[in-house]
Protein backbone atom coordinates (compact mmCIF):
# COMPACT_ATOMS: atom_id res chain seq x y z
CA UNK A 1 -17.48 15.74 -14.69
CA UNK A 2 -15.33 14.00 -16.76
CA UNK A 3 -12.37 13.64 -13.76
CA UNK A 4 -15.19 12.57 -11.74
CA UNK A 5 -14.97 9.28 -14.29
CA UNK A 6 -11.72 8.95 -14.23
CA UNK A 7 -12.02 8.60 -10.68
CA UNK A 8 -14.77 6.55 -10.93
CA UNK A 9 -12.99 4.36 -13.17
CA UNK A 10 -9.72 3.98 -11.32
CA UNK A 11 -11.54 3.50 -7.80
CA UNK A 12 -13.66 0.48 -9.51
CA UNK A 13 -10.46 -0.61 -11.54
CA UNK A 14 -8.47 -1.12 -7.37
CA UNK A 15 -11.47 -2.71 -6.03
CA UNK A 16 -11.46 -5.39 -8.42
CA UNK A 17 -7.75 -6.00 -8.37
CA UNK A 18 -8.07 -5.94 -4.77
CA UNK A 19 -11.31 -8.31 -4.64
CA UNK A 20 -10.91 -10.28 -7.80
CA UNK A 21 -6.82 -10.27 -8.90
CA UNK A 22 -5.27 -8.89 -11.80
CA UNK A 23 -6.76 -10.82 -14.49
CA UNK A 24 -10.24 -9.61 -13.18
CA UNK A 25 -9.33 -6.26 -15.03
CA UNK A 26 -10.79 -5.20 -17.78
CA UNK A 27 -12.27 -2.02 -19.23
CA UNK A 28 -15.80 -3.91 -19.97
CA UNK A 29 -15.39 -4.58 -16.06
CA UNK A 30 -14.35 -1.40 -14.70
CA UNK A 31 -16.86 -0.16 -16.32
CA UNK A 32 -19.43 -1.95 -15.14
CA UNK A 33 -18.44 -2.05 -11.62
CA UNK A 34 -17.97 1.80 -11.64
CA UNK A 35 -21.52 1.86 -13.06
CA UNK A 36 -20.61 3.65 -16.11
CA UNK A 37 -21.69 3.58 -19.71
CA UNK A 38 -19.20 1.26 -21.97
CA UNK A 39 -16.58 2.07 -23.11
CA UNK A 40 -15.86 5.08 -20.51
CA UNK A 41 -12.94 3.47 -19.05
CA UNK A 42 -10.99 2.92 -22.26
CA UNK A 43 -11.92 6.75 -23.12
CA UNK A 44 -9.49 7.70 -20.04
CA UNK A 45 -7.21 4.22 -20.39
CA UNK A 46 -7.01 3.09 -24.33
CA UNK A 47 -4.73 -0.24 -23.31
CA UNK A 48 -4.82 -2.36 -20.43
CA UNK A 49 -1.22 -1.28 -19.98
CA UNK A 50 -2.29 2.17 -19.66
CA UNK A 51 -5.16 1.30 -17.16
CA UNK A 52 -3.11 -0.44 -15.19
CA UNK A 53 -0.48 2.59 -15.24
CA UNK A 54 -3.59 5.12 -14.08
CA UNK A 55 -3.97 2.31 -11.15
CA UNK A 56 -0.46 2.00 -10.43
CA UNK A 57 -0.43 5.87 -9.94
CA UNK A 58 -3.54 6.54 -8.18
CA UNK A 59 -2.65 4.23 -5.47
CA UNK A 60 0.84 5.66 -5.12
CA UNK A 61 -1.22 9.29 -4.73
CA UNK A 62 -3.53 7.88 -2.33
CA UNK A 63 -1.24 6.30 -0.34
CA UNK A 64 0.89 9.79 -0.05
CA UNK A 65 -1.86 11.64 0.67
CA UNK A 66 -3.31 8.72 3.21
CA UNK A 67 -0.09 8.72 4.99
CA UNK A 68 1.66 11.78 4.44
CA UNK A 69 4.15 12.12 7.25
CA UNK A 70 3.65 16.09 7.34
CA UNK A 71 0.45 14.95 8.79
CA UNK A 72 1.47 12.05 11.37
CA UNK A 73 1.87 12.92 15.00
CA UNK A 74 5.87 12.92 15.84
CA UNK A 75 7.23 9.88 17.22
CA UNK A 76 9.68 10.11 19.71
CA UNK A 77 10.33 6.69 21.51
CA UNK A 78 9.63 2.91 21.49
CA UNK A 79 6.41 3.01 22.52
CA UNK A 80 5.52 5.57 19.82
CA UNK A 81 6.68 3.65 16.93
CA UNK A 82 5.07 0.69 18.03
CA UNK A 83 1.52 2.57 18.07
CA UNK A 84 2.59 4.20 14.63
CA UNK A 85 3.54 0.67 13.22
CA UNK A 86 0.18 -1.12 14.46
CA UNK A 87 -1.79 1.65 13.49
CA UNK A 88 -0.15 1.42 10.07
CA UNK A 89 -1.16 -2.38 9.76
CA UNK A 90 -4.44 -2.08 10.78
CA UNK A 91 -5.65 1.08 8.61
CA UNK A 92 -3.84 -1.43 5.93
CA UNK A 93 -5.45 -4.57 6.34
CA UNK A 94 -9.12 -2.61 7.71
CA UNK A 95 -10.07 0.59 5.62
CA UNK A 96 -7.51 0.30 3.32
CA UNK A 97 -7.22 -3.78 3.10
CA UNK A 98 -8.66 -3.51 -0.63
CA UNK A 99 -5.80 -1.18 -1.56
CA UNK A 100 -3.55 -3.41 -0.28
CA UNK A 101 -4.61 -6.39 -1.78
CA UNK A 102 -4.18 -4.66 -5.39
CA UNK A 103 -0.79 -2.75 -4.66
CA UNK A 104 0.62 -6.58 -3.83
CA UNK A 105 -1.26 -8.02 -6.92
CA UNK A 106 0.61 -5.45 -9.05
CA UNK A 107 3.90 -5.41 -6.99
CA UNK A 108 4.03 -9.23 -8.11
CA UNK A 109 2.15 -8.57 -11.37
CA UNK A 110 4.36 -6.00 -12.75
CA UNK A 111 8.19 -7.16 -11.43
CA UNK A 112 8.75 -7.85 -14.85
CA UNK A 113 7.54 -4.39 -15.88
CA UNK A 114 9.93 -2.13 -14.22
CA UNK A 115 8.81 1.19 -15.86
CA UNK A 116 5.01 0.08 -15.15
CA UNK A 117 5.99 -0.46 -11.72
CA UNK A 118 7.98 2.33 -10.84
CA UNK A 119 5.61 4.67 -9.01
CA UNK A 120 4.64 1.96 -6.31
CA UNK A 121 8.64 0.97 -5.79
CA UNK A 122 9.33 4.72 -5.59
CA UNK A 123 6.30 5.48 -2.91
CA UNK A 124 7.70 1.92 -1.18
CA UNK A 125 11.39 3.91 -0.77
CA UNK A 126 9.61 6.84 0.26
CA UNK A 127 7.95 4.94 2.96
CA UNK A 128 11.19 3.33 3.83
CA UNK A 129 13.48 6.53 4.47
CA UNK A 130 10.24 7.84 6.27
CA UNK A 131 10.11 4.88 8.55
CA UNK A 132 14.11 4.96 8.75
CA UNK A 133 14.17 8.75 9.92
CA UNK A 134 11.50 7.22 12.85
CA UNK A 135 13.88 4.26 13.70
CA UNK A 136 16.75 7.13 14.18
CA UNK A 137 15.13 9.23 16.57
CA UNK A 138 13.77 6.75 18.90
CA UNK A 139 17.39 5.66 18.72
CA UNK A 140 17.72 2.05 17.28
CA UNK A 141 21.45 1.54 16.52
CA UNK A 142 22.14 -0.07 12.59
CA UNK A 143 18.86 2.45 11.04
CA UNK A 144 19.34 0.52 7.28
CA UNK A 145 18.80 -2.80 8.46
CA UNK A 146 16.59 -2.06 11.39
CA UNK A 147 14.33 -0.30 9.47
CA UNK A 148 14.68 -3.23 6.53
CA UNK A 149 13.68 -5.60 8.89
CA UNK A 150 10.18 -3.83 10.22
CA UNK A 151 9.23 -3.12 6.52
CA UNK A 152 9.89 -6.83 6.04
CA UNK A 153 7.73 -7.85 9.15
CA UNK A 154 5.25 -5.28 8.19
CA UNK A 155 5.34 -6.82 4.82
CA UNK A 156 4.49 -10.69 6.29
CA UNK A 157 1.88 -9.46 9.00
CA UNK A 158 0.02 -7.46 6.30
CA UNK A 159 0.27 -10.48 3.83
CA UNK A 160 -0.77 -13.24 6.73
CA UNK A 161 -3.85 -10.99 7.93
CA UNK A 162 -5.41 -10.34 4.46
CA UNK A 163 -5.03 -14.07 3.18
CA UNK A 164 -5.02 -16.29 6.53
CA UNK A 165 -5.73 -14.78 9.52
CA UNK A 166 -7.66 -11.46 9.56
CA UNK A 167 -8.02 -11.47 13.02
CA UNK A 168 -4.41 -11.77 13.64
CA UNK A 169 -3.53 -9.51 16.74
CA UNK A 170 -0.60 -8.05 15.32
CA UNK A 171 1.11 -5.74 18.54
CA UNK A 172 2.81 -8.95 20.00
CA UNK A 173 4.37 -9.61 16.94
CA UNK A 174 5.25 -5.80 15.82
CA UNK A 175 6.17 -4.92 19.80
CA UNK A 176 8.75 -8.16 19.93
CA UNK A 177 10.41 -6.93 16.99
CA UNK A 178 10.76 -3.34 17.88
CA UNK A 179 12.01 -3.93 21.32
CA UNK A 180 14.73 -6.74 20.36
CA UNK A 181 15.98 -4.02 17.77
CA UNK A 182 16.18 -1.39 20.32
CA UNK A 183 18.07 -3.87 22.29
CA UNK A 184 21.01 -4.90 19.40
C-alpha cells in the first residue's frame, strides 16, 4: 500500500505541474489533489527538491515504458516514419498532453539544475538516437542533423498545439519536413 502512495503522490504531483505550472507544487497540494491524508507526500518526498526529483524520474519511467521502441512496430520507409512521428505528437499532446506540459515546465524549470534534470535530458538522448536509428533505415542522408531537425519540429508542433492551437493538424507540417529531408 504504501507504493500505491507514492504513486498516488507522484501522478497528482505531474498533473498539477502539467495543469497548474511549477510553482503550483507543493506537498500540502499533492496531497490534496491525490486525495491523501497530510503530510503523505512529504513522508515519500521530505524537500520540494526531492519531490520534484521523484517527478523528474517517474516521467522519464513512464515515458520509457510508454514508448519503448522494443514495443513499436518497425519502420522501414518515408511513409512509416511519418505515421510514427504523427502518432508520436498526437499520443503527446492527447493522452499524454498533461505529461507533456510538466516535462517542458521542468525542462525550463530545472536548466539551472543540471543534476535535478538529468533523467529527462538522458531519456531526451535516448529518444534522439532512437529516432536517429529510424532516420537511417528509411535512408535520409546527414542522420545527426536530420534527425536534430525533426526533434526540433517535433519540439515546436508539440509546444504550438498544447498552448495555441490544439487543433493544429500536424501531418502537413511533420510530412513537409520528412520528405524535403529525404530529398537533401
Amino acid at each position: 500500500m504504501p507504493a500505491a502512495t507514492r504513486e498516488r503522490a507522484l501522478e497528482a504531483a505531474v498533473e498539477l505541474l502539467g495543469a497548474e505550472g511549477v510553482r503550483a507544487l507543493s506537498h500540502a497540494r499533492v496531497d490534496e489533489r491525490a486525495g491523501l491524508p497530510p503530510g503523505s507526500t512529504s513522508n515519500w518526498f521530505r524537500t520540494r527538491r526531492a519531490l520534484l526529483a521523484g517527478v523528474v524520474d517517474w516521467i522519464a519511467e513512464r515515458e520509457r515504458a510508454d514508448f519503448d521502441p522494443a514495443a513499436m512496430p518497425a519502420i522501414t520507409g518515408l511513409d512509416g516514419l511519418i505515421e510514427g512521428l504523427c502518432a508520436m505528437a498526437e499520443l503527446q499532446t492527447g493522452l499524454f498532453a498533461t505529461r507533456t506540459r510538466a516535462r517542458y515546465a521542468l525542462f525550463l524549470e530545472l536548466t539551472g539544475d543540471p543534476e535535478l534534470g538529468e533523467p529527462l535530458r538522458r531519456q531526451r538522448r535516448e529518444f534522439e538516437r532512437w529516432t536517429e536509428r529510424i532516420v537511417i533505415a528509411v535512408g535520409i542522408a546527414d542522420p545527426v542533423p536530420a534527425t536534430r531537425a525533426l526533434m526540433a519540429l517535433a519540439d515546436g508542433l508539440l509546444l504550438h498545439r498544447l498552448t495555441v492551437d490544439p487543433t493544429l493538424d500536424l501531418r502537413p507540417t511533420i510530412e513537409r519536413a520528412v520528405r524535403a529531408l529525404a530529398a537533401s
